[in-house]
Protein backbone atom coordinates (compact mmCIF):
# COMPACT_ATOMS: atom_id res chain seq x y z
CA UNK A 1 16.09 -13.86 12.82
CA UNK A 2 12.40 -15.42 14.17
CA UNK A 3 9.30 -13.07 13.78
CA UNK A 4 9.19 -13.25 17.75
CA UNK A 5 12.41 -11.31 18.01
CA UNK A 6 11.26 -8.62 15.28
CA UNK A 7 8.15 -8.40 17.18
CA UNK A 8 8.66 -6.03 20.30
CA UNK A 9 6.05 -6.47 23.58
CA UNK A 10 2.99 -4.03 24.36
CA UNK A 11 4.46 -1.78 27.09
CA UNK A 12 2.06 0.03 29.16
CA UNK A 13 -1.13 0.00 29.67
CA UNK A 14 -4.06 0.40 26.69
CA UNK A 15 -6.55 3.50 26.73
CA UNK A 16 -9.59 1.08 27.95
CA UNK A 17 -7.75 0.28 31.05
CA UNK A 18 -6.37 3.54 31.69
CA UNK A 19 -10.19 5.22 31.58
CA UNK A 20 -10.04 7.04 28.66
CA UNK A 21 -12.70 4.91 26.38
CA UNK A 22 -15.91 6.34 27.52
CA UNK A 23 -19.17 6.55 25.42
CA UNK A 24 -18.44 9.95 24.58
CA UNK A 25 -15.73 8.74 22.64
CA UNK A 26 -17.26 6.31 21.00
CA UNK A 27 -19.83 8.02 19.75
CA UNK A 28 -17.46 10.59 18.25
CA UNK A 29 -15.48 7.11 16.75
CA UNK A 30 -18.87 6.39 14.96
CA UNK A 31 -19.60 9.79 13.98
CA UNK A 32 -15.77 9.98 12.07
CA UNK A 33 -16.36 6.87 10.67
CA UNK A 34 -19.60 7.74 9.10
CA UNK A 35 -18.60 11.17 8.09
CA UNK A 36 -16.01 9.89 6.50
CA UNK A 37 -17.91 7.44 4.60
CA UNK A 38 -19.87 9.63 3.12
CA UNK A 39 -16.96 11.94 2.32
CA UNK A 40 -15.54 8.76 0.07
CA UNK A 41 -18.70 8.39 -1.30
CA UNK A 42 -20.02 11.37 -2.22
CA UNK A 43 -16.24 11.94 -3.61
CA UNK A 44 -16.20 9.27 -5.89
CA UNK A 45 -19.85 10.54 -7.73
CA UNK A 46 -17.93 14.29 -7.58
CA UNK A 47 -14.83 12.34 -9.59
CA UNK A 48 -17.53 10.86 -11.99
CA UNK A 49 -19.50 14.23 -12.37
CA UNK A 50 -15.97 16.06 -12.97
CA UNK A 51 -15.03 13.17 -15.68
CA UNK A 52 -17.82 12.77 -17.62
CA UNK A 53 -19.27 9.69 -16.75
CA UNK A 54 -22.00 10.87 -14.34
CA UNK A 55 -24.17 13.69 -14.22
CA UNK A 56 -22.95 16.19 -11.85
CA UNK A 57 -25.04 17.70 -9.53
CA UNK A 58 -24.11 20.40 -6.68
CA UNK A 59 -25.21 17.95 -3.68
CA UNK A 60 -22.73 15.40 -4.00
CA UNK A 61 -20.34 18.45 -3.75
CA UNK A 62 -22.09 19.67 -1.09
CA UNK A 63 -22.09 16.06 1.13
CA UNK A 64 -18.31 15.94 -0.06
CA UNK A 65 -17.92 18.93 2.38
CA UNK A 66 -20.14 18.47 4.60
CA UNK A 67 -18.49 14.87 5.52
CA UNK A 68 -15.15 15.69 5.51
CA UNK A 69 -15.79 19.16 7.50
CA UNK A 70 -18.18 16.76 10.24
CA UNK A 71 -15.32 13.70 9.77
CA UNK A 72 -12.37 15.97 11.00
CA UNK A 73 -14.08 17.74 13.54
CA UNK A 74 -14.88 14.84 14.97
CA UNK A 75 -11.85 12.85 14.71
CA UNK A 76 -10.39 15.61 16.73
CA UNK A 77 -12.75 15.54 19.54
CA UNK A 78 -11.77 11.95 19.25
CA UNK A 79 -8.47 12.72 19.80
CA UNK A 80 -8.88 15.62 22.61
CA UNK A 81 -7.95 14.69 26.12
């Protein structure tokens, strides 16, 4: 069996062309992305505070929320119709 018969067509139309990717949008794509990164990051120094091999301090905790809290709210508004 090919790859082209595995692979099945786009059917319909995508969001840009239907009107749904406005700024708004994008700025609340940016804003998840970022919020997110700094989740991950701020994670990772709270994993090497809670193991020992950095010193843990109640910010990166802190950012850890804050970032996820900021990264799901906006991946829902995102998402909203």
């Amino acid at each position: 069996m090919a790859l082209d018969e595995l692979q099945k067509p786009n059917i319909g139309k995508p969001e840009f062309a239907t009107g749904r990717s406005t700024g708004e949008r994008k700025m609340w794509a940016i804003v998840t992305t970022v919020a997110f990164a700094i989740f991950w990051f701020a994670g990772l120094f709270l994993a090497a505070g809670l193991f020992g091999q950095q010193t843990l301090n109640w910010t990166t905790a802190v950012l850890a929320a804050i970032g996820l809290v900021v990264g799901l709210y906006a991946r829902r508004k995102v998402d909203a119709d």
